[in-house]
C-alpha atoms as a PDB file:
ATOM      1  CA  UNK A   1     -49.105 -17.388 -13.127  1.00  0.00           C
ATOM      2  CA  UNK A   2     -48.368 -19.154  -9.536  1.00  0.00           C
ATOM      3  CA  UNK A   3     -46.316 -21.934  -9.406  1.00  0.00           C
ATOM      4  CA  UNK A   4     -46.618 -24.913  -7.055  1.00  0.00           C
ATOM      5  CA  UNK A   5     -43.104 -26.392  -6.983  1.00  0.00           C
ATOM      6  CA  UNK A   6     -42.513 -28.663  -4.292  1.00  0.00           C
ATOM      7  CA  UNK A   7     -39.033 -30.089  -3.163  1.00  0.00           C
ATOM      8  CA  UNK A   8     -38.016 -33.456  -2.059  1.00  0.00           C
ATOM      9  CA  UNK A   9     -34.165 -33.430  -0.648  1.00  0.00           C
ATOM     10  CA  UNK A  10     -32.797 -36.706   0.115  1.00  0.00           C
ATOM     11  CA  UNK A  11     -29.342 -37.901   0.862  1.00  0.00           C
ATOM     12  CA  UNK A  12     -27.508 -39.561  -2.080  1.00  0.00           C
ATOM     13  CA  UNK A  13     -26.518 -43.007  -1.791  1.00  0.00           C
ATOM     14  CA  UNK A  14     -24.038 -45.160  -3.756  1.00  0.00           C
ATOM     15  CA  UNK A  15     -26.976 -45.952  -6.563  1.00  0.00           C
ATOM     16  CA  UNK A  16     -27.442 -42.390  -7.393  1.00  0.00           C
ATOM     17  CA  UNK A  17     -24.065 -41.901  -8.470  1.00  0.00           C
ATOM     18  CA  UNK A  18     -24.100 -43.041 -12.028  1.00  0.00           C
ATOM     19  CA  UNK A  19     -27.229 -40.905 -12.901  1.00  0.00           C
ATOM     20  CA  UNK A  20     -25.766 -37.504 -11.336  1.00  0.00           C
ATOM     21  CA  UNK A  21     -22.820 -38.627 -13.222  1.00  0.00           C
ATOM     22  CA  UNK A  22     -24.363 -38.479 -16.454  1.00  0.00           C
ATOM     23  CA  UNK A  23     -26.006 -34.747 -15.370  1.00  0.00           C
ATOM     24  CA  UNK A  24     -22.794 -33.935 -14.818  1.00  0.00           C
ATOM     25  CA  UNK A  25     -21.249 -34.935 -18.276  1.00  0.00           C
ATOM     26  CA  UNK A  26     -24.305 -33.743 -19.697  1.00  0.00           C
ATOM     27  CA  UNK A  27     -24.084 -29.823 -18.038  1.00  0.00           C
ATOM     28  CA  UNK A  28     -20.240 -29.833 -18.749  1.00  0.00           C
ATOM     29  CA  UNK A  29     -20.138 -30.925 -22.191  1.00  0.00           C
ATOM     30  CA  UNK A  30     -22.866 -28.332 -22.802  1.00  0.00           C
ATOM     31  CA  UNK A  31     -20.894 -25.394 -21.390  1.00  0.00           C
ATOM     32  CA  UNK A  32     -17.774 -26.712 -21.211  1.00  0.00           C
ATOM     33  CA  UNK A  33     -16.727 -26.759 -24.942  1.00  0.00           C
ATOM     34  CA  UNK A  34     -13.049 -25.695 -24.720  1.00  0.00           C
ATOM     35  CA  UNK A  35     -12.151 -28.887 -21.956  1.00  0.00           C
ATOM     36  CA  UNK A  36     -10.603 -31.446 -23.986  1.00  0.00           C
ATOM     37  CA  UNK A  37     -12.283 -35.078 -24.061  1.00  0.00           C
ATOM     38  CA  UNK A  38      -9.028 -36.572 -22.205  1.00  0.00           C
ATOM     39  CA  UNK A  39      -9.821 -33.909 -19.395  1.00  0.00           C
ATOM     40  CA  UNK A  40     -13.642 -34.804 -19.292  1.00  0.00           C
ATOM     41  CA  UNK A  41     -12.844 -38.497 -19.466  1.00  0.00           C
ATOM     42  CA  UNK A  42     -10.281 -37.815 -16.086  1.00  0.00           C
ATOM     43  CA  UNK A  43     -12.823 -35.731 -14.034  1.00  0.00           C
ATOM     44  CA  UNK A  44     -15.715 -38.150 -14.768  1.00  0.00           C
ATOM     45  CA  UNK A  45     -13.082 -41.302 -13.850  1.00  0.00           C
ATOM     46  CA  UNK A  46     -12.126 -38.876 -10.363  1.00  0.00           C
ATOM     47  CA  UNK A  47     -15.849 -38.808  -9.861  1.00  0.00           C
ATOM     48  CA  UNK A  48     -16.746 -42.080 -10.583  1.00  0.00           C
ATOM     49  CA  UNK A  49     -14.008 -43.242  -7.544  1.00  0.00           C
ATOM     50  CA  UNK A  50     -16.273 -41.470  -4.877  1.00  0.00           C
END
């Protein structure tokens, strides 16, 4: 089987935040179990600030 994968790299802006965000919360909730929710709900607010 050949792949064709092609890459588009771009530099994020302000309005991408919010949706890597929510990858974010997504990948650490889903290998993250033992973080408490107050922890998750801190690192998301840190993130949200940058």
């Amino acid at each position: 089987m050949i792949l064709n994968i092609n890459w588009v790299v771009h530099t994020v802006t302000q309005s991408d935040y919010s949706a890597l965000i929510a990858i974010w919360e997504r990948a650490v909730r889903a290998t993250h179990d033992f973080l408490p929710e107050e922890d998750i709900a801190a690192l998301k607010a840190a993130l949200a600030k940058l």
